[in-house]
PDB file of N, CA and C in Angstrom:
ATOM      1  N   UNK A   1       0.836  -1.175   0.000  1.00  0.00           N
ATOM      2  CA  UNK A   1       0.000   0.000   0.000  1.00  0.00           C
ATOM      3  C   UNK A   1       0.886   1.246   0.000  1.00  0.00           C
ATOM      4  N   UNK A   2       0.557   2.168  -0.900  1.00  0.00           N
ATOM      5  CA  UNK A   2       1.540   3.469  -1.034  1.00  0.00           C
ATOM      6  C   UNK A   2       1.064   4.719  -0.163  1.00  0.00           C
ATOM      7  N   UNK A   3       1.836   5.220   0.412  1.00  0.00           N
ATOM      8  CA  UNK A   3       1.941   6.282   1.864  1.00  0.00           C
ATOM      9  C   UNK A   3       1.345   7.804   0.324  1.00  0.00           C
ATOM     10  N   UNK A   4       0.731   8.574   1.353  1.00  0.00           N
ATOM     11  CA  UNK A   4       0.024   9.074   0.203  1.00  0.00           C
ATOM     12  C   UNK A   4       1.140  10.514   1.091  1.00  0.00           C
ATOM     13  N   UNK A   5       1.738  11.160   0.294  1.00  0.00           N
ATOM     14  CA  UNK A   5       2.508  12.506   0.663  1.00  0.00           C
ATOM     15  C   UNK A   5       1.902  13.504   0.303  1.00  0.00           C
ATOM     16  N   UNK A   6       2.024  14.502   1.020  1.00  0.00           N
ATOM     17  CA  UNK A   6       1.145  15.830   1.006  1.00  0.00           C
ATOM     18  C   UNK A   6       2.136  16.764   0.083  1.00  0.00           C
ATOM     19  N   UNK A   7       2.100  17.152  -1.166  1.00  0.00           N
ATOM     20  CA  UNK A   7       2.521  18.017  -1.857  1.00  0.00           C
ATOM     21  C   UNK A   7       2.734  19.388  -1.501  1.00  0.00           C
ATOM     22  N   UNK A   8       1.967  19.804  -0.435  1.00  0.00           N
ATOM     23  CA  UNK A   8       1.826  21.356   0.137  1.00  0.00           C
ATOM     24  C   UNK A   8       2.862  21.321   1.441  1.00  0.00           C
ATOM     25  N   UNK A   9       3.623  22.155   1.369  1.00  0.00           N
ATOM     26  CA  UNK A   9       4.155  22.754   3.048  1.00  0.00           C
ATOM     27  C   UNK A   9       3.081  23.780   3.717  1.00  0.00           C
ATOM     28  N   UNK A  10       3.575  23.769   4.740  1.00  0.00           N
ATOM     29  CA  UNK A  10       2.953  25.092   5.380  1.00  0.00           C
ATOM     30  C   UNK A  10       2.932  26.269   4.704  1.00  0.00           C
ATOM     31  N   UNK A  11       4.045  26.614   3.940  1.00  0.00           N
ATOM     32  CA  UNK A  11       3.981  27.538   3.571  1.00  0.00           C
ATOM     33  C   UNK A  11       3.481  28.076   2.393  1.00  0.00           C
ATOM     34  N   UNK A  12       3.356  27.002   1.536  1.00  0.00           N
ATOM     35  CA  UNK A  12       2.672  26.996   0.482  1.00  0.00           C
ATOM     36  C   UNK A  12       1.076  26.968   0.856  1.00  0.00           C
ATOM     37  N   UNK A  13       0.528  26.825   1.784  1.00  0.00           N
ATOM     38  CA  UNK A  13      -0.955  26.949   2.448  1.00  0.00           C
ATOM     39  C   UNK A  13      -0.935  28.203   2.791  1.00  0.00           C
ATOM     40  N   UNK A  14      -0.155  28.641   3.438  1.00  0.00           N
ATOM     41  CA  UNK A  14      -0.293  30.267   3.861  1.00  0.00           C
ATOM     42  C   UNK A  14      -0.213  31.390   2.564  1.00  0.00           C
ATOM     43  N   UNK A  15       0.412  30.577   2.038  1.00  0.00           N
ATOM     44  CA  UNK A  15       0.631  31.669   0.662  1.00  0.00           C
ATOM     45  C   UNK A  15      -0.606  31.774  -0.384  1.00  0.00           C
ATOM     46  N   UNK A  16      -0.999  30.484  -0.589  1.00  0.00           N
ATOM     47  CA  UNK A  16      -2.310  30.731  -1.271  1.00  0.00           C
ATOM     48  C   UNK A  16      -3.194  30.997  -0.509  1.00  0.00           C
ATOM     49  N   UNK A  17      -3.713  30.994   0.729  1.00  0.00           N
ATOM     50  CA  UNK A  17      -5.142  31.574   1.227  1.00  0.00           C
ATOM     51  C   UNK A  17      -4.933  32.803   1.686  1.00  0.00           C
ATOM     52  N   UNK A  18      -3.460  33.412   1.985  1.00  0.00           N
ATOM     53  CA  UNK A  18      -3.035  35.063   2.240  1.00  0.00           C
ATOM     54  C   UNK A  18      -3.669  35.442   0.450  1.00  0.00           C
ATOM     55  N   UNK A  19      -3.051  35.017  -0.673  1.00  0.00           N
ATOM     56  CA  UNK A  19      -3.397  35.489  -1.557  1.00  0.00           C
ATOM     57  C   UNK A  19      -4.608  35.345  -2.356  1.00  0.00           C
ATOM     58  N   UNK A  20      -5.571  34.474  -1.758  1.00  0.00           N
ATOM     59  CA  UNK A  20      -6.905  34.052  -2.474  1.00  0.00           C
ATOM     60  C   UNK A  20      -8.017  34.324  -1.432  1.00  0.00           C
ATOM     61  N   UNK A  21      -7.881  34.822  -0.313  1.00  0.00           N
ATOM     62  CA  UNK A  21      -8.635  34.602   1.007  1.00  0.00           C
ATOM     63  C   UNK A  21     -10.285  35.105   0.334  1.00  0.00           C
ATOM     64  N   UNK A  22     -10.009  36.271  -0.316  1.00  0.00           N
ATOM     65  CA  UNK A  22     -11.471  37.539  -0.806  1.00  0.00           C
ATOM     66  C   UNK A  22     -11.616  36.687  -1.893  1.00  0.00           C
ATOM     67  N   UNK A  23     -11.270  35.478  -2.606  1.00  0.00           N
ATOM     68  CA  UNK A  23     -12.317  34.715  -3.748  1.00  0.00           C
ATOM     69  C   UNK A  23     -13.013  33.507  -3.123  1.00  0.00           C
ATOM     70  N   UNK A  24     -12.125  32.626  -2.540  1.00  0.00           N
ATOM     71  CA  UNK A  24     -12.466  31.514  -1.592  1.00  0.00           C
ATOM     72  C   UNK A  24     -14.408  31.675  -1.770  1.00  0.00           C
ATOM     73  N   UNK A  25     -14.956  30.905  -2.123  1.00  0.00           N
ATOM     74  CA  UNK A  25     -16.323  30.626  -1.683  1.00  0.00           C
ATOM     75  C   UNK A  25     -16.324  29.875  -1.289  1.00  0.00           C
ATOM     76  N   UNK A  26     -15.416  28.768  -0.490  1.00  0.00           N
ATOM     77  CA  UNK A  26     -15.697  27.552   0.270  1.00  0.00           C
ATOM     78  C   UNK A  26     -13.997  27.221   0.854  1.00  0.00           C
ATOM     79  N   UNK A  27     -14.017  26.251   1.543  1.00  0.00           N
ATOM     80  CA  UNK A  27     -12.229  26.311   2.099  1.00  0.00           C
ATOM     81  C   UNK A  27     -12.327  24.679   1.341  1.00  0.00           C
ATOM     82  N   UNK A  28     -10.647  24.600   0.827  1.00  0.00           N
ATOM     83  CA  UNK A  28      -9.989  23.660  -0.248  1.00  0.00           C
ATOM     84  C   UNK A  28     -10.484  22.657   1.407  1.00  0.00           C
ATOM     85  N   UNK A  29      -9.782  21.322   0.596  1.00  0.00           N
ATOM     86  CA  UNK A  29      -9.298  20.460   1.421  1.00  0.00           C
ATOM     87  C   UNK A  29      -8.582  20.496   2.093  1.00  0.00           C
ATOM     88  N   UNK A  30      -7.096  21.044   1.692  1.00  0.00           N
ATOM     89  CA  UNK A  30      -5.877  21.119   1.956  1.00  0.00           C
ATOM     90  C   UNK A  30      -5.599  22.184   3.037  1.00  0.00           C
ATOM     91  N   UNK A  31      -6.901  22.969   2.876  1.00  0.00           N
ATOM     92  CA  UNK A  31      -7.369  23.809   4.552  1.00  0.00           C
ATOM     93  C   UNK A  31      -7.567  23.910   5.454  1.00  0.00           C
ATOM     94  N   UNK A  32      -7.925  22.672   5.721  1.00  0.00           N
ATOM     95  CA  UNK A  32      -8.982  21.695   7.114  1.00  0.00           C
ATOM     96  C   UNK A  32      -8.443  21.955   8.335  1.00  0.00           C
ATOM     97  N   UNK A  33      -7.227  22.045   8.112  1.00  0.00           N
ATOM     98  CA  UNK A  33      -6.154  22.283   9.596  1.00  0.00           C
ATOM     99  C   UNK A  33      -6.784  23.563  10.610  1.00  0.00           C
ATOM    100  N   UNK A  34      -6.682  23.273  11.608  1.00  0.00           N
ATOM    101  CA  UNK A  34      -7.469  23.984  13.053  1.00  0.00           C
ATOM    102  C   UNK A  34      -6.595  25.635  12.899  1.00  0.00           C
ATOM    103  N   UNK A  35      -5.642  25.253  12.315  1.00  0.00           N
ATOM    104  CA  UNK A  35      -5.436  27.456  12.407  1.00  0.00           C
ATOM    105  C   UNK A  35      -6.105  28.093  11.308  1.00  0.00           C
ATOM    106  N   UNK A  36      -6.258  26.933  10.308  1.00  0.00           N
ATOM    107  CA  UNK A  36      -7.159  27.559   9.142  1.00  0.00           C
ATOM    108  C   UNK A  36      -8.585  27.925   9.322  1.00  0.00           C
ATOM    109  N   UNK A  37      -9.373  26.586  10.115  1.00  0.00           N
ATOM    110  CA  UNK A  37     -10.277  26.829  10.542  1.00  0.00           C
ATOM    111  C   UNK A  37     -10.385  28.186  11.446  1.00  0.00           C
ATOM    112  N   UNK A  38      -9.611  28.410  12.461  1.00  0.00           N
ATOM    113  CA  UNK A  38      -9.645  29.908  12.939  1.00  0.00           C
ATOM    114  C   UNK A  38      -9.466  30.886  12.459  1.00  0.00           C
ATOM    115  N   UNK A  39      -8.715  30.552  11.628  1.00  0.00           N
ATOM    116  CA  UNK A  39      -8.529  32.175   9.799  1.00  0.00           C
ATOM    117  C   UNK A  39      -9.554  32.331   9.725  1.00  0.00           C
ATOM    118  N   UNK A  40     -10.578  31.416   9.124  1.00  0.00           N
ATOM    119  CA  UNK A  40     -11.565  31.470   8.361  1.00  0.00           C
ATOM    120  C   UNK A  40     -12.714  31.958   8.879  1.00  0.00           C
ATOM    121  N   UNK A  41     -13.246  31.672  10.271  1.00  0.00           N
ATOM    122  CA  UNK A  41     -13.948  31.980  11.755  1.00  0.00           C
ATOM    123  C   UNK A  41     -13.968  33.475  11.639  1.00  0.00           C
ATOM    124  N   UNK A  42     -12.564  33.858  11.556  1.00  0.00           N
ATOM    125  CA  UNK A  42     -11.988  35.528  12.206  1.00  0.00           C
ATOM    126  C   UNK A  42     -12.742  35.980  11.026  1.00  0.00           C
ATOM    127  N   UNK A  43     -12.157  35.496   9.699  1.00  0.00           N
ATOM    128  CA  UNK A  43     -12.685  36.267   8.468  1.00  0.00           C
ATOM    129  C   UNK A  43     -14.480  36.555   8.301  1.00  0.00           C
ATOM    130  N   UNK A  44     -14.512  35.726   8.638  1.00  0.00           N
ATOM    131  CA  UNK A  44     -16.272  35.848   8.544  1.00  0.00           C
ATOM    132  C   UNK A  44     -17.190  36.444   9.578  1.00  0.00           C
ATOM    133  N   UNK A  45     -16.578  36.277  10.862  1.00  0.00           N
ATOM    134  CA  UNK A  45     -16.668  37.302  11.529  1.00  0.00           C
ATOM    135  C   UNK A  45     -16.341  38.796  11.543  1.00  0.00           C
ATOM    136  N   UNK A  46     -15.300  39.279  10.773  1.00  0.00           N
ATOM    137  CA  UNK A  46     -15.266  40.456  10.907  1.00  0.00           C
ATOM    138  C   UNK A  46     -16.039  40.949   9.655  1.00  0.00           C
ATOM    139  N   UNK A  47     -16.395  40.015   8.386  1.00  0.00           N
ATOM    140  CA  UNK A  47     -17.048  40.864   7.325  1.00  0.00           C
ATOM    141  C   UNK A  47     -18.500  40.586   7.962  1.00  0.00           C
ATOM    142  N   UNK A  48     -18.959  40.060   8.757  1.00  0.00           N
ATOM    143  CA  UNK A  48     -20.562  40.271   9.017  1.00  0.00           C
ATOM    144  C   UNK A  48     -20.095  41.588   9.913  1.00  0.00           C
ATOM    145  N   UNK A  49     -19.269  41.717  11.026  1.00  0.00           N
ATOM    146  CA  UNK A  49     -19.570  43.292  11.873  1.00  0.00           C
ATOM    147  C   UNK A  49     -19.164  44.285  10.930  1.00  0.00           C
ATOM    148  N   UNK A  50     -18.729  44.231  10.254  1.00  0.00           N
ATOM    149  CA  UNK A  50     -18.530  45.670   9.309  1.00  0.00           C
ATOM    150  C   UNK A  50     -19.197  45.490   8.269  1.00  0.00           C
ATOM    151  N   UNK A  51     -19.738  44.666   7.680  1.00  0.00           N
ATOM    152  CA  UNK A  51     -20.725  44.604   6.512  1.00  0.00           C
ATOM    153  C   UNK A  51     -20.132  44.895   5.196  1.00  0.00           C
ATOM    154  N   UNK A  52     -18.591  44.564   5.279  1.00  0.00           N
ATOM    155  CA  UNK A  52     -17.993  44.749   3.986  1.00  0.00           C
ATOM    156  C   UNK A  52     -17.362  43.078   3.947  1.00  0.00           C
ATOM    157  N   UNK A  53     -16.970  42.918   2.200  1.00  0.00           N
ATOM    158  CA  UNK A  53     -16.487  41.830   2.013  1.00  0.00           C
ATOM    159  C   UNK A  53     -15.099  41.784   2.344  1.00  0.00           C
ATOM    160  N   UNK A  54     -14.207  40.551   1.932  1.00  0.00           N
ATOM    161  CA  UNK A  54     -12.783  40.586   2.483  1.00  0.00           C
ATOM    162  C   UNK A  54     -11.981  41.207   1.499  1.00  0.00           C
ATOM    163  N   UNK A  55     -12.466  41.088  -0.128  1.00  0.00           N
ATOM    164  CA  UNK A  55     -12.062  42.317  -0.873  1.00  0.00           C
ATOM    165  C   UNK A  55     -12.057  43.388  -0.555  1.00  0.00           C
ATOM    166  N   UNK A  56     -12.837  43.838  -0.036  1.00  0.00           N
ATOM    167  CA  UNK A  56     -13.375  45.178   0.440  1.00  0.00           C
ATOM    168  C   UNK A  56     -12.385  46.146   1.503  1.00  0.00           C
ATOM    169  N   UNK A  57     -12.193  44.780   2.465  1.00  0.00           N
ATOM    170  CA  UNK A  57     -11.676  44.910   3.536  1.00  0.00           C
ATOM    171  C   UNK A  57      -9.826  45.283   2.955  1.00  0.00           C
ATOM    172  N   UNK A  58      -9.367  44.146   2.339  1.00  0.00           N
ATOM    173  CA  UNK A  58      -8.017  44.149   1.527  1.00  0.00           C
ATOM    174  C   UNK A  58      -7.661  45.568   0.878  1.00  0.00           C
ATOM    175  N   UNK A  59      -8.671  46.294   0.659  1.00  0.00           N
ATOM    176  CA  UNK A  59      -8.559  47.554  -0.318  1.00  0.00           C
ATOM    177  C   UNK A  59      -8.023  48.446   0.575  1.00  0.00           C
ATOM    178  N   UNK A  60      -8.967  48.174   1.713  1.00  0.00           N
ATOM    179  CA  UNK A  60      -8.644  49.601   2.868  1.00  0.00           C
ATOM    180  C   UNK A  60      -7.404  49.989   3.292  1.00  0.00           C
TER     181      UNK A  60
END
């Protein structure tokens, strides 16, 4: 049976959801991890109290 290796580092996870965070309509697979899950928490929390999107937010 072949060991299945994860192609992504950490850092390659941080780099694409720092740079894709405001398109994201759903979180990858490769996201699942518990600090991502808290990225994602924070993010959606702060665009419901300010009522702007994370584009929106990125501009400011």
């Amino acid at each position: 049976m072949e060991r299945y290796i994860n192609p992504y580092t950490e850092f390659d996870k941080w780099m694409f959801v720092l740079r894709n965070l405001s398109g994201l309509m759903e979180r990858p697979a490769a996201l699942q991890e518990r600090v991502f899950n808290r990225l994602f928490e924070a993010a959606e929390i702060i665009t419901q109290a300010t009522g702007l999107s994370i584009k929106e937010i990125e501009e400011l």
